[in-house]
PDB file of N, CA and C in Angstrom:
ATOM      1  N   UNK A   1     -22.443 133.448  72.527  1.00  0.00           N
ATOM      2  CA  UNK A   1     -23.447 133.323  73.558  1.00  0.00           C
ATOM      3  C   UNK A   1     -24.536 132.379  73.081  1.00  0.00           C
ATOM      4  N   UNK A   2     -24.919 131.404  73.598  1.00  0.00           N
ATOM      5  CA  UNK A   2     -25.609 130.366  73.118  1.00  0.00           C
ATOM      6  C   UNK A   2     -26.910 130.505  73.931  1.00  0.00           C
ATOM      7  N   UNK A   3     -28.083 130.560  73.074  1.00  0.00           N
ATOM      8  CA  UNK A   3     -29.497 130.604  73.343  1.00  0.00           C
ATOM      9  C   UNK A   3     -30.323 129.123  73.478  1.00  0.00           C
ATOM     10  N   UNK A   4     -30.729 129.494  74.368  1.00  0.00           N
ATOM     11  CA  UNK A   4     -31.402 127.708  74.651  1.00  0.00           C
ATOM     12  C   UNK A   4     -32.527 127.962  75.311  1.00  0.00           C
ATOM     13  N   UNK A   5     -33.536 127.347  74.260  1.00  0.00           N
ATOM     14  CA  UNK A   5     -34.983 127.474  74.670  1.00  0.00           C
ATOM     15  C   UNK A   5     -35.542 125.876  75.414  1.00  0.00           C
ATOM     16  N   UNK A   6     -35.648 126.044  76.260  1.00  0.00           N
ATOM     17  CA  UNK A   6     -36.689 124.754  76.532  1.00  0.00           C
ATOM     18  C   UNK A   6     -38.247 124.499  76.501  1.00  0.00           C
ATOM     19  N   UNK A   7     -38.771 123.624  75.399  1.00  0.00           N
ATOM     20  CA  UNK A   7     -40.284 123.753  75.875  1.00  0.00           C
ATOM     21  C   UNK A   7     -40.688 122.059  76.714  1.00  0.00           C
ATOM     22  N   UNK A   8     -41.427 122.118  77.248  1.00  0.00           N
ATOM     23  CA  UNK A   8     -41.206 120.678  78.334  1.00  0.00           C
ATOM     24  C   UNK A   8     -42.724 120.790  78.574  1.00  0.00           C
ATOM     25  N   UNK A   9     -43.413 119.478  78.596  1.00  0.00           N
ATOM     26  CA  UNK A   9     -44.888 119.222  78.507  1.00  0.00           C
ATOM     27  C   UNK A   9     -45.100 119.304  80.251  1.00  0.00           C
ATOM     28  N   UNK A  10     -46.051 119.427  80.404  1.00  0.00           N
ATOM     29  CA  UNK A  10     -46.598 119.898  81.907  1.00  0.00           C
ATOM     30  C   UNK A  10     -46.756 118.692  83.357  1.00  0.00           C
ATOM     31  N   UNK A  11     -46.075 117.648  82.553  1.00  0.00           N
ATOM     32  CA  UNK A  11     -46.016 116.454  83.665  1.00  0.00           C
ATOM     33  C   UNK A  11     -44.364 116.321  84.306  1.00  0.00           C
ATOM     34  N   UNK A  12     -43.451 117.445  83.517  1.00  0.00           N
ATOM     35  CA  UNK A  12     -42.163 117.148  84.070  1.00  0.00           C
ATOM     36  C   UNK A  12     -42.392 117.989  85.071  1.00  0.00           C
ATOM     37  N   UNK A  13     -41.648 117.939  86.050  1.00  0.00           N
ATOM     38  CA  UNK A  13     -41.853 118.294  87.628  1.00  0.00           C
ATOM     39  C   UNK A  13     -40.973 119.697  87.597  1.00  0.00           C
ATOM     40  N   UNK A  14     -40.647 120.451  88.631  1.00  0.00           N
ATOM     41  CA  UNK A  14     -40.162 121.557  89.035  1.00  0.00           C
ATOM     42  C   UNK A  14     -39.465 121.728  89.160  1.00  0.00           C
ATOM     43  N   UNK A  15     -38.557 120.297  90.066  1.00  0.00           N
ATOM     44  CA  UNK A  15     -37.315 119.760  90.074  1.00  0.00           C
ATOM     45  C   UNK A  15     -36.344 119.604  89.087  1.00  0.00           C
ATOM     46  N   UNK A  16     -37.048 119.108  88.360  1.00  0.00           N
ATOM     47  CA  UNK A  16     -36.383 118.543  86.958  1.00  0.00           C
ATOM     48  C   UNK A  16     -36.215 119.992  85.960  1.00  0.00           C
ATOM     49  N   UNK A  17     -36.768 121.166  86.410  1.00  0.00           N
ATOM     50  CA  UNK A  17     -36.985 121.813  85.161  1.00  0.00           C
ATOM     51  C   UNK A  17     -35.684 122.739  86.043  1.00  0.00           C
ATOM     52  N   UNK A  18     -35.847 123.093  87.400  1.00  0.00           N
ATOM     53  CA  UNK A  18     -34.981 123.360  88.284  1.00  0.00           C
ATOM     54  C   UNK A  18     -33.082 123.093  88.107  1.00  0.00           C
ATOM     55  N   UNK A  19     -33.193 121.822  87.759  1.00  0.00           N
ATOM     56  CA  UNK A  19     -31.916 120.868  87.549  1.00  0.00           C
ATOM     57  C   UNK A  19     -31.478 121.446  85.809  1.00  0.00           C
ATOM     58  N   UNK A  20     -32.444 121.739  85.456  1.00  0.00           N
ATOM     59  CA  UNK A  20     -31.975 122.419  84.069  1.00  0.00           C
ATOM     60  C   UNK A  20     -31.588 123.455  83.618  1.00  0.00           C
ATOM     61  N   UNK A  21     -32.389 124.188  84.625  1.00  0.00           N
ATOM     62  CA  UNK A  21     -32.002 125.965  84.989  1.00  0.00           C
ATOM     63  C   UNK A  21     -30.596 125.730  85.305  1.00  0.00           C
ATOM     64  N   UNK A  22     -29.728 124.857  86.322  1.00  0.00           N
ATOM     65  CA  UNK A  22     -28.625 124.535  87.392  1.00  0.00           C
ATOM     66  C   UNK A  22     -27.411 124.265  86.347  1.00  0.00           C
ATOM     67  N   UNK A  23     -27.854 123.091  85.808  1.00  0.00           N
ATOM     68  CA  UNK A  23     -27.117 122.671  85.080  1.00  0.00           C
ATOM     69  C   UNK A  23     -27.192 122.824  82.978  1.00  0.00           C
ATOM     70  N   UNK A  24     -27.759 123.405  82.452  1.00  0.00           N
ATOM     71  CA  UNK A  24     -27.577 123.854  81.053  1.00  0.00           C
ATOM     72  C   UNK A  24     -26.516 124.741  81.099  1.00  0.00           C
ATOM     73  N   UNK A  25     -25.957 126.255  81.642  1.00  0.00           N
ATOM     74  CA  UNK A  25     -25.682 127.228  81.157  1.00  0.00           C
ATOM     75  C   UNK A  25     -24.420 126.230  81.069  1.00  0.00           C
ATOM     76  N   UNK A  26     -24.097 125.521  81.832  1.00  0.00           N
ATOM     77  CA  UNK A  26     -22.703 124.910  82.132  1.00  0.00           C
ATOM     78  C   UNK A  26     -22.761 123.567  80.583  1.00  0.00           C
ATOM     79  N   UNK A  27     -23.412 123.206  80.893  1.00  0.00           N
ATOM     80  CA  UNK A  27     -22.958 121.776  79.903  1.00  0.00           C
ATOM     81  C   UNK A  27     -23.583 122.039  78.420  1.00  0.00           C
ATOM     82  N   UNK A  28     -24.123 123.140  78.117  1.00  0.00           N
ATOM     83  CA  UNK A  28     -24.276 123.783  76.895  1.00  0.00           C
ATOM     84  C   UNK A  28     -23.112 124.548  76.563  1.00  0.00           C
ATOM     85  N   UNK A  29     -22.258 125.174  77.272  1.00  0.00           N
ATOM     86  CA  UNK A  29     -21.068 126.168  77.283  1.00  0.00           C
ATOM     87  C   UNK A  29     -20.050 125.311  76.821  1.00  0.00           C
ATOM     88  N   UNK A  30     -20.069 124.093  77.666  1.00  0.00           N
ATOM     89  CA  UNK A  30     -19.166 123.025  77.163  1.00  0.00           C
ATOM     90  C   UNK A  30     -19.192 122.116  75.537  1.00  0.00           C
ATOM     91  N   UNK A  31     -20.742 122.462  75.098  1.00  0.00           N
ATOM     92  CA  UNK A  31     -20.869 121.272  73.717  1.00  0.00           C
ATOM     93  C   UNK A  31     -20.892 122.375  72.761  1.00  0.00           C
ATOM     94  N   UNK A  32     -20.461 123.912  73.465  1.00  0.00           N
ATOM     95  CA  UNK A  32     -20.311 124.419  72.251  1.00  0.00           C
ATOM     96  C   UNK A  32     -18.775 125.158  72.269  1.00  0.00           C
ATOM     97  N   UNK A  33     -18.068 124.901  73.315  1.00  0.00           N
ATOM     98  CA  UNK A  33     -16.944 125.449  72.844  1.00  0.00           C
ATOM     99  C   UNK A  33     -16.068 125.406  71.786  1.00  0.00           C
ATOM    100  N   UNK A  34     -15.489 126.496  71.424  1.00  0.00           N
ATOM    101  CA  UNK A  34     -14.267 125.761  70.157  1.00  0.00           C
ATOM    102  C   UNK A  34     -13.506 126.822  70.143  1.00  0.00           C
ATOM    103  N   UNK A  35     -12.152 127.064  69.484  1.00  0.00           N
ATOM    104  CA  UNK A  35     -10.699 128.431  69.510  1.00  0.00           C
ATOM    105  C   UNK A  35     -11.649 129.664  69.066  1.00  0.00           C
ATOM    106  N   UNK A  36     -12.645 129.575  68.303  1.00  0.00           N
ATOM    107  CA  UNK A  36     -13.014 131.067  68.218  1.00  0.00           C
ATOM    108  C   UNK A  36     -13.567 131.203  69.521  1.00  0.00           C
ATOM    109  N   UNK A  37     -14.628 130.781  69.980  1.00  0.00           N
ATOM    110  CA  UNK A  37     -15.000 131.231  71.333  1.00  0.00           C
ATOM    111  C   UNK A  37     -15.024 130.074  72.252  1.00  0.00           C
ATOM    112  N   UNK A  38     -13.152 130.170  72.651  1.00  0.00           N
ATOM    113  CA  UNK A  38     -13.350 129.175  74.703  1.00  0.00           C
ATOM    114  C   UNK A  38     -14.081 129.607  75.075  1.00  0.00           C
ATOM    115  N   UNK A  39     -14.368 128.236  76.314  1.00  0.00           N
ATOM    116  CA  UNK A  39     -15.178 128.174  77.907  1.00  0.00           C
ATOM    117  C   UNK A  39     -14.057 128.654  78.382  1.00  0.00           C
ATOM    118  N   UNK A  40     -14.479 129.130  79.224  1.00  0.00           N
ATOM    119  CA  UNK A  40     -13.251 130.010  80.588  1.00  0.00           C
ATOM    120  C   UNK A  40     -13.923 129.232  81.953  1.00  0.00           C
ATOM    121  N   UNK A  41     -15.004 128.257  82.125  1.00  0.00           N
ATOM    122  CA  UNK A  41     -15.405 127.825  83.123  1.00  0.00           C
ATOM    123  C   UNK A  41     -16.025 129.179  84.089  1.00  0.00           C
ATOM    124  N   UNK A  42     -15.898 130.544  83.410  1.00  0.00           N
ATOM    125  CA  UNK A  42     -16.465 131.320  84.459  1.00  0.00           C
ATOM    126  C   UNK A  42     -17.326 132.146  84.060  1.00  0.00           C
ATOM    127  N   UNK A  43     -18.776 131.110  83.753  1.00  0.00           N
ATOM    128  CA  UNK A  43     -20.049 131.883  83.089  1.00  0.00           C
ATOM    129  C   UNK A  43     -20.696 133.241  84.257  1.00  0.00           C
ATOM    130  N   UNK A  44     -20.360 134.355  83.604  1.00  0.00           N
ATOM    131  CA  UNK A  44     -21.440 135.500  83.692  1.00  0.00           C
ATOM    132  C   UNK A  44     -22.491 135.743  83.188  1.00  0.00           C
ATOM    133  N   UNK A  45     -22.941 136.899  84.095  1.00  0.00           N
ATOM    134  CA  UNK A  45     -24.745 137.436  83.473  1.00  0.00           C
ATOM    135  C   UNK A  45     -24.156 137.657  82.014  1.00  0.00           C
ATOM    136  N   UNK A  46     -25.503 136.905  80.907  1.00  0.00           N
ATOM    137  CA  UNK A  46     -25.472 136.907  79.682  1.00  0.00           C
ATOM    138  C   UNK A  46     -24.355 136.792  78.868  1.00  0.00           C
ATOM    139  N   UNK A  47     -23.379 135.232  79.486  1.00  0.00           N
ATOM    140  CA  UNK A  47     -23.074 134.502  78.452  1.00  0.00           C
ATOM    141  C   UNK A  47     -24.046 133.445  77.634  1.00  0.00           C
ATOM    142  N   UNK A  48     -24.969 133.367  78.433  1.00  0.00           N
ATOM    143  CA  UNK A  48     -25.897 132.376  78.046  1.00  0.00           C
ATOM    144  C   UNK A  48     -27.474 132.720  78.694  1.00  0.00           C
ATOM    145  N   UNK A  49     -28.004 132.584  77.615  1.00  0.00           N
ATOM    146  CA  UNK A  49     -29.428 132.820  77.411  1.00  0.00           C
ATOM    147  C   UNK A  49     -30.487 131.556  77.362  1.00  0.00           C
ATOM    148  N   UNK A  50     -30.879 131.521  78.898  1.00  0.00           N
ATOM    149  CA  UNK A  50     -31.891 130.036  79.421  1.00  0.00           C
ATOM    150  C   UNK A  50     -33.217 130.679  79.299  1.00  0.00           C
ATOM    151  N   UNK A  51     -34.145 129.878  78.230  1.00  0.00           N
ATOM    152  CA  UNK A  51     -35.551 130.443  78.341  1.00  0.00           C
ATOM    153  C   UNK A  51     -36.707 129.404  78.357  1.00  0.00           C
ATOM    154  N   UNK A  52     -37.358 129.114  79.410  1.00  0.00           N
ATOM    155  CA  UNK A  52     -38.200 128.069  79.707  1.00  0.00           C
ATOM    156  C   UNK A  52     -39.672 128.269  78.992  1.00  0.00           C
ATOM    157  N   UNK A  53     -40.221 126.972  78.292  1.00  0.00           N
ATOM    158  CA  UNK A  53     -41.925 127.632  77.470  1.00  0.00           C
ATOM    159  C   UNK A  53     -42.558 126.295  78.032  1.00  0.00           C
ATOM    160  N   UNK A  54     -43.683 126.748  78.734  1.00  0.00           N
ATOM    161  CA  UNK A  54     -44.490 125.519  79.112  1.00  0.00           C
ATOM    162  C   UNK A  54     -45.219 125.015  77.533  1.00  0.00           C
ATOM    163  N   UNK A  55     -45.310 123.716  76.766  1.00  0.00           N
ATOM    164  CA  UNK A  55     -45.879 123.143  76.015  1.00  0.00           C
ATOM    165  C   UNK A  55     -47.270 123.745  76.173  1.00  0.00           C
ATOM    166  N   UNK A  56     -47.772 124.585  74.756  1.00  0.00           N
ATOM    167  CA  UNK A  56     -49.367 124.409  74.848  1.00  0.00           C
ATOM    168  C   UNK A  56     -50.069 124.014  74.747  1.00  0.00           C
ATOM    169  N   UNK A  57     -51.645 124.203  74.718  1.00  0.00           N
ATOM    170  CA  UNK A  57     -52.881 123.342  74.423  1.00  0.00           C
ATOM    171  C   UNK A  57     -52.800 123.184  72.846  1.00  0.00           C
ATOM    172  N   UNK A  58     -52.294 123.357  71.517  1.00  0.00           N
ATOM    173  CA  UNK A  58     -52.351 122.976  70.571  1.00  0.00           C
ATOM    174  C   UNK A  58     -50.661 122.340  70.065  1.00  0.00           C
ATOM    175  N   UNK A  59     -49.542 122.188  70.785  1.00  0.00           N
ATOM    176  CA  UNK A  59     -48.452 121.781  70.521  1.00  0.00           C
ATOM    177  C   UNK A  59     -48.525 120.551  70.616  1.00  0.00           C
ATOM    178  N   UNK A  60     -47.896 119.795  70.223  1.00  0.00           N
ATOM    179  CA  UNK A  60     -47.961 117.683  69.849  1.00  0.00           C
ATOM    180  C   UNK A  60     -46.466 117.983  69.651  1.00  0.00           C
ATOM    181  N   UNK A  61     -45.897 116.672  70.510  1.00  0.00           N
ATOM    182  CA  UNK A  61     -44.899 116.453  70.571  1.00  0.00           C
ATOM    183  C   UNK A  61     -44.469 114.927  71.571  1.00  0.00           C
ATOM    184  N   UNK A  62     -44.197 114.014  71.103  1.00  0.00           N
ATOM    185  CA  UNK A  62     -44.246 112.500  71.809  1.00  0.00           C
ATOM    186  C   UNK A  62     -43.027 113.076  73.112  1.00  0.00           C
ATOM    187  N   UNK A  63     -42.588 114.083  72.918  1.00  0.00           N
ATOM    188  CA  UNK A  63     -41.265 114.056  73.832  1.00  0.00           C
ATOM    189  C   UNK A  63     -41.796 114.639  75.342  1.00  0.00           C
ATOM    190  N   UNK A  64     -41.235 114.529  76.095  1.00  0.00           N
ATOM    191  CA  UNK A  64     -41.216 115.449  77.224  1.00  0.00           C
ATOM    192  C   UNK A  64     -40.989 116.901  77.603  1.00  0.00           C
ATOM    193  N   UNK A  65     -39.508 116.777  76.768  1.00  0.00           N
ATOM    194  CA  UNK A  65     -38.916 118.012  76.493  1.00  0.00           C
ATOM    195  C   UNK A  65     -38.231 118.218  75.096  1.00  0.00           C
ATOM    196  N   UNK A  66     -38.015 119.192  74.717  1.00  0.00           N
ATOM    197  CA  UNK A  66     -37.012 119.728  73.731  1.00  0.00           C
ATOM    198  C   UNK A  66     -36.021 121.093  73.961  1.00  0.00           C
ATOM    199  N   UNK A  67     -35.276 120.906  74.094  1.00  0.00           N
ATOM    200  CA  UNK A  67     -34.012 121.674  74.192  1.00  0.00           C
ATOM    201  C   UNK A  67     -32.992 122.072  72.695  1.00  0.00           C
ATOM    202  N   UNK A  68     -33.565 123.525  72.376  1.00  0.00           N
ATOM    203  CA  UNK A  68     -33.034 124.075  71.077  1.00  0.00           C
ATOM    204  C   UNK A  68     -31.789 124.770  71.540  1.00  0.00           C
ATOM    205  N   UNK A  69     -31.151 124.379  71.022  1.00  0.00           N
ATOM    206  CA  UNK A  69     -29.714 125.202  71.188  1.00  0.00           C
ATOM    207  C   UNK A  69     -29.434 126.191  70.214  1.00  0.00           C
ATOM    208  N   UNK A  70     -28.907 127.465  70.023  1.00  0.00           N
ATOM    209  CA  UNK A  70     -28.391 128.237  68.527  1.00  0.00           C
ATOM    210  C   UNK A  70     -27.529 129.035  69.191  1.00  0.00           C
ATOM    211  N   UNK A  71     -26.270 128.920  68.679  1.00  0.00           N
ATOM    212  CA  UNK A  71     -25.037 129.428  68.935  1.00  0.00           C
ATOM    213  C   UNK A  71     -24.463 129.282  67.681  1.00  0.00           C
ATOM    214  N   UNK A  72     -23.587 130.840  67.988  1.00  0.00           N
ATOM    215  CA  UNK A  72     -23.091 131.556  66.282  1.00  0.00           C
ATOM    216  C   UNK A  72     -22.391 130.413  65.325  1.00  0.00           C
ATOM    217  N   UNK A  73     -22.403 130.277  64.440  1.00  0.00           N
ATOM    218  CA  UNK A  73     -21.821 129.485  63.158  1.00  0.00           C
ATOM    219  C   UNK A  73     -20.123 130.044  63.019  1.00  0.00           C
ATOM    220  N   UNK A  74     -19.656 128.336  63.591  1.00  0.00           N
ATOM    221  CA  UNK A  74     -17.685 128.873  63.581  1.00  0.00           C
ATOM    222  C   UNK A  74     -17.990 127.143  62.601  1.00  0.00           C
ATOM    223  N   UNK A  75     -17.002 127.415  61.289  1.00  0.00           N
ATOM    224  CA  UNK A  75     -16.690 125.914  61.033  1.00  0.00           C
ATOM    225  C   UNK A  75     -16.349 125.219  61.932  1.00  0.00           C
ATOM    226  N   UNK A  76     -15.582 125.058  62.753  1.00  0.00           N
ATOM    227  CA  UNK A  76     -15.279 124.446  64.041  1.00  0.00           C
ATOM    228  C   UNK A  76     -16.183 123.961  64.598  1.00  0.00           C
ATOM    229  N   UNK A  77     -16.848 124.353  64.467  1.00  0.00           N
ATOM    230  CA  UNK A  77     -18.610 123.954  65.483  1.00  0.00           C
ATOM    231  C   UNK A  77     -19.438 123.039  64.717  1.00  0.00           C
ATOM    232  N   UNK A  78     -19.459 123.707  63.517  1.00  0.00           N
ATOM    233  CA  UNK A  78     -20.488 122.722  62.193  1.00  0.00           C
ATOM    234  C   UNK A  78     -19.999 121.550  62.225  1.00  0.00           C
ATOM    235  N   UNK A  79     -18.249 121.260  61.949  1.00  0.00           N
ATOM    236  CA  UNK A  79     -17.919 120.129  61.522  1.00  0.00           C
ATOM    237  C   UNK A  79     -18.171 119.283  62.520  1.00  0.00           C
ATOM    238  N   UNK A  80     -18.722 119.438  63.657  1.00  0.00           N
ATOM    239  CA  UNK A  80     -18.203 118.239  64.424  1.00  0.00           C
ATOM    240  C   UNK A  80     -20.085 118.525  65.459  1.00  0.00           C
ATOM    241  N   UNK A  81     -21.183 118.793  64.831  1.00  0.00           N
ATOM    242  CA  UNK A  81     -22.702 119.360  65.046  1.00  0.00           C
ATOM    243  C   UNK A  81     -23.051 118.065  66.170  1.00  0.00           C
ATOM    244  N   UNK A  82     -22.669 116.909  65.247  1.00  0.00           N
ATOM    245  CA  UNK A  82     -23.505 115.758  66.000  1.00  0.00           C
ATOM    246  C   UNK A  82     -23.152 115.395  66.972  1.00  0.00           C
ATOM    247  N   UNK A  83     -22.356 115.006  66.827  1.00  0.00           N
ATOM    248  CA  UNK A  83     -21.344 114.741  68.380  1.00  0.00           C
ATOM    249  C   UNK A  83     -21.594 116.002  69.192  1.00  0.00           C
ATOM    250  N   UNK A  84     -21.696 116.876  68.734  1.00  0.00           N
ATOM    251  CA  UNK A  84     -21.897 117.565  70.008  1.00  0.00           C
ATOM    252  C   UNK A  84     -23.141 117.300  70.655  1.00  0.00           C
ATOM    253  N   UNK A  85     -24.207 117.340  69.548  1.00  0.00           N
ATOM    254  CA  UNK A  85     -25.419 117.037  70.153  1.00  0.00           C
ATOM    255  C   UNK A  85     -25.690 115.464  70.953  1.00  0.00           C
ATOM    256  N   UNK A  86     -25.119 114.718  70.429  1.00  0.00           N
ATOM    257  CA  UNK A  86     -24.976 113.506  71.131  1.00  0.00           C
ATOM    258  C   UNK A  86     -24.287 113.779  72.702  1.00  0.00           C
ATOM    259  N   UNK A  87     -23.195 114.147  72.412  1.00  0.00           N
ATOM    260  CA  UNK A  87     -22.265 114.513  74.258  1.00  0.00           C
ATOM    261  C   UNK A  87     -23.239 115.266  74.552  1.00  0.00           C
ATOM    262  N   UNK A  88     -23.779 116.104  74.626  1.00  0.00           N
ATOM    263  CA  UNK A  88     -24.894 117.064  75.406  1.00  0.00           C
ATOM    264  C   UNK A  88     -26.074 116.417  75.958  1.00  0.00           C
ATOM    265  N   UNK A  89     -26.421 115.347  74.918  1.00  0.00           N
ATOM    266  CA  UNK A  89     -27.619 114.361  75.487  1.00  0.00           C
ATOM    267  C   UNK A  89     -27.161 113.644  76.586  1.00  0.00           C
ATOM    268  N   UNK A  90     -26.540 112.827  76.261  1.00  0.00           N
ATOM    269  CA  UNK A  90     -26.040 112.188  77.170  1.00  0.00           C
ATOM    270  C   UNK A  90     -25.445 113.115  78.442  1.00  0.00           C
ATOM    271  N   UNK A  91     -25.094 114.274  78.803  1.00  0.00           N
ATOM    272  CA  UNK A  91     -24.268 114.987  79.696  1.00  0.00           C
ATOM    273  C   UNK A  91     -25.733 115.360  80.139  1.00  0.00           C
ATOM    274  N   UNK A  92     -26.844 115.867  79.702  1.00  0.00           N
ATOM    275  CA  UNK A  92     -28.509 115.954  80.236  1.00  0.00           C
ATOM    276  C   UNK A  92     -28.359 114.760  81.460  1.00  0.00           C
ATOM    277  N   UNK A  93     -28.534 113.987  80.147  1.00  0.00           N
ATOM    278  CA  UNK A  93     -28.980 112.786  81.107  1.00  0.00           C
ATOM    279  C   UNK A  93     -28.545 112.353  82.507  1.00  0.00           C
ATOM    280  N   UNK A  94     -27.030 112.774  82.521  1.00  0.00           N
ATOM    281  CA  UNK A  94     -26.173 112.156  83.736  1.00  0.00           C
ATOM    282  C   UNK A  94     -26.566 113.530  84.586  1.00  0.00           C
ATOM    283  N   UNK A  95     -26.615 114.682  83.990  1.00  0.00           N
ATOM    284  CA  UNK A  95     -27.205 115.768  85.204  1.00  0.00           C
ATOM    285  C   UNK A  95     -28.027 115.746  85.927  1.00  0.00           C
ATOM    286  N   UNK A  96     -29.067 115.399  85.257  1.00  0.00           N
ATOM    287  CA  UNK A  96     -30.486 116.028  85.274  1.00  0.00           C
ATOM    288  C   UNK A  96     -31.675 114.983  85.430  1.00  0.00           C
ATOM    289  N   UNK A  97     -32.669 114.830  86.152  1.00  0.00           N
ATOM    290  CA  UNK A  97     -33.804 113.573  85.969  1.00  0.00           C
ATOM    291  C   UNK A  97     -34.368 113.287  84.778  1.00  0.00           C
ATOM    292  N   UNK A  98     -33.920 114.312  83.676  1.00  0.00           N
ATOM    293  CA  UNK A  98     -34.850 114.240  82.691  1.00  0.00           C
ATOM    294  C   UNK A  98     -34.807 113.327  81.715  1.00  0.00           C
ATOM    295  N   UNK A  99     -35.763 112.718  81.144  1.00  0.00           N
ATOM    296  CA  UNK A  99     -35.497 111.443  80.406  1.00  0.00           C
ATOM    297  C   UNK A  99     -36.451 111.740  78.887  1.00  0.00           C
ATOM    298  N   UNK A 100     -36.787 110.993  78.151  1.00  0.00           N
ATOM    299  CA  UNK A 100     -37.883 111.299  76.971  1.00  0.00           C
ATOM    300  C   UNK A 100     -37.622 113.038  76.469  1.00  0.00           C
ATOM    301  N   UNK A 101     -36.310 113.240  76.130  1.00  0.00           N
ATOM    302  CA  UNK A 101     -36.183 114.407  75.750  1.00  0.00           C
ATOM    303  C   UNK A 101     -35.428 114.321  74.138  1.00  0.00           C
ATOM    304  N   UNK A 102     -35.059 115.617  73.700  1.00  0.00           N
ATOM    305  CA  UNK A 102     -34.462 115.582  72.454  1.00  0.00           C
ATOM    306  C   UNK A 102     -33.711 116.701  72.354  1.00  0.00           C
ATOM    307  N   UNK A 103     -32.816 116.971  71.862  1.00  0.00           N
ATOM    308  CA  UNK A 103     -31.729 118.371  71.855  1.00  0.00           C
ATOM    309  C   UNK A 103     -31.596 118.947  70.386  1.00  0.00           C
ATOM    310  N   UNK A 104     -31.853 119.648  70.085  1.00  0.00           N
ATOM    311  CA  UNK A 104     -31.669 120.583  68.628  1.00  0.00           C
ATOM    312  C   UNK A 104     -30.517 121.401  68.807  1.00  0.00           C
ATOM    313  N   UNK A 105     -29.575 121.201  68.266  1.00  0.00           N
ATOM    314  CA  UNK A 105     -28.758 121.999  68.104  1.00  0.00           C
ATOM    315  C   UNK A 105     -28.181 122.465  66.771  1.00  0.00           C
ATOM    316  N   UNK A 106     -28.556 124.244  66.404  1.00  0.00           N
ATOM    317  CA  UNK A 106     -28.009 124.646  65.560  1.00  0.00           C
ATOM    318  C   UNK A 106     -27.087 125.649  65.322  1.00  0.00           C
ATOM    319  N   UNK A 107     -26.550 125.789  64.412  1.00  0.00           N
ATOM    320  CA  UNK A 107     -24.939 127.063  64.118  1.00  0.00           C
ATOM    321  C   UNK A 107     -25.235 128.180  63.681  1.00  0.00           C
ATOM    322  N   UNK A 108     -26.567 128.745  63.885  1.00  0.00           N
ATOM    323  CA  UNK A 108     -26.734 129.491  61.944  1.00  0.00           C
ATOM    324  C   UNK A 108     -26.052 130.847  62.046  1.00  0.00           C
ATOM    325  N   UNK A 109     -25.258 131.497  61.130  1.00  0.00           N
ATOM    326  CA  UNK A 109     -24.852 132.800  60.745  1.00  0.00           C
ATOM    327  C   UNK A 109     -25.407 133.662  61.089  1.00  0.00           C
ATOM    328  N   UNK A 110     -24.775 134.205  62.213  1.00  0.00           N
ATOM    329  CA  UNK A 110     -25.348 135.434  63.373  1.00  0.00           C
ATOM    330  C   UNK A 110     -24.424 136.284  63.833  1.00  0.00           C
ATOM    331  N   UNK A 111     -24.877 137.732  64.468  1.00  0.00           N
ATOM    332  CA  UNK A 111     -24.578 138.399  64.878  1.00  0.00           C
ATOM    333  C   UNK A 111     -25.453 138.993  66.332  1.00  0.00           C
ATOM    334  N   UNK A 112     -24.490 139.316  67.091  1.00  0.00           N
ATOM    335  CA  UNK A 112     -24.824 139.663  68.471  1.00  0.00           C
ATOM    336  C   UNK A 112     -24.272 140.844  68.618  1.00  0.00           C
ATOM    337  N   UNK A 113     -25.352 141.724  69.467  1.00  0.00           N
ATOM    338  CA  UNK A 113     -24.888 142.789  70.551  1.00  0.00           C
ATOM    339  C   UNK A 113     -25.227 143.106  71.651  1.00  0.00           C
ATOM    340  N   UNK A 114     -25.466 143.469  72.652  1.00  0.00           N
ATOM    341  CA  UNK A 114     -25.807 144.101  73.756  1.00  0.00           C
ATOM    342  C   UNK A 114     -25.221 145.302  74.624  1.00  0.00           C
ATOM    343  N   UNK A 115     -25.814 145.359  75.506  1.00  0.00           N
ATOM    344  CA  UNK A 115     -25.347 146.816  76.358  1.00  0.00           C
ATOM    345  C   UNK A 115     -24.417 145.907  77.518  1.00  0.00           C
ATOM    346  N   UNK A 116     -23.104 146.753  77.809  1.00  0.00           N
ATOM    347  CA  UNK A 116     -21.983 146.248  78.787  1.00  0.00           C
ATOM    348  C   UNK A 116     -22.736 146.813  80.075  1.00  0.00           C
TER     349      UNK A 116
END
């Protein structure tokens, strides 16, 4: 289940933050698939965790947005980090209005649970 925080400075529009809500759970699902955990193309409540932070009055950041990704650590995933983060930028871009952004994406050694 891949967690993705967005923080986005207060001049990107509603639309745009809208188009991210629409389109992340999907094209994050995709830059992180691999044989331990397929996409099945049929995201449910809490395969994926979208959490929006308006930029504050003491945060600096030249970007617009930043988009942190962290989804569990499979070698499969590590070996091939950048490229993913690269296809994901670029797959933003063709989605979404958003431009002046940056994508973090990390693997780290985790464990998950929740209630069914």
């Amino acid at each position: 289940m891949p967690l993705i925080d967005i923080t986005y400075a207060p001049s990107v529009p509603e639309s745009t933050l809208q188009a991210l809500a629409d389109h992340l759970p999907h094209l994050v699902s995709l830059a992180v698939e691999c044989p331990e955990e397929p996409y099945d193309h049929n995201l449910q409540p809490g395969d994926v965790e979208l959490r929006f932070h308006p930029r504050g009055p003491y945060d600096r950041s030249a970007l617009d947005a930043v988009i942190e990704i962290r989804s569990k650590y499979f070698g499969s995933r590590a070996a091939t980090r950048q490229p993913r983060a690269d296809t994901l930028h670029d797959a933003i871009t063709e989605a979404t209005p958003l431009r002046n952004f940056g994508v973090y994406l990390t693997f780290p050694v985790a464990a998950w649970a929740q209630d069914e």
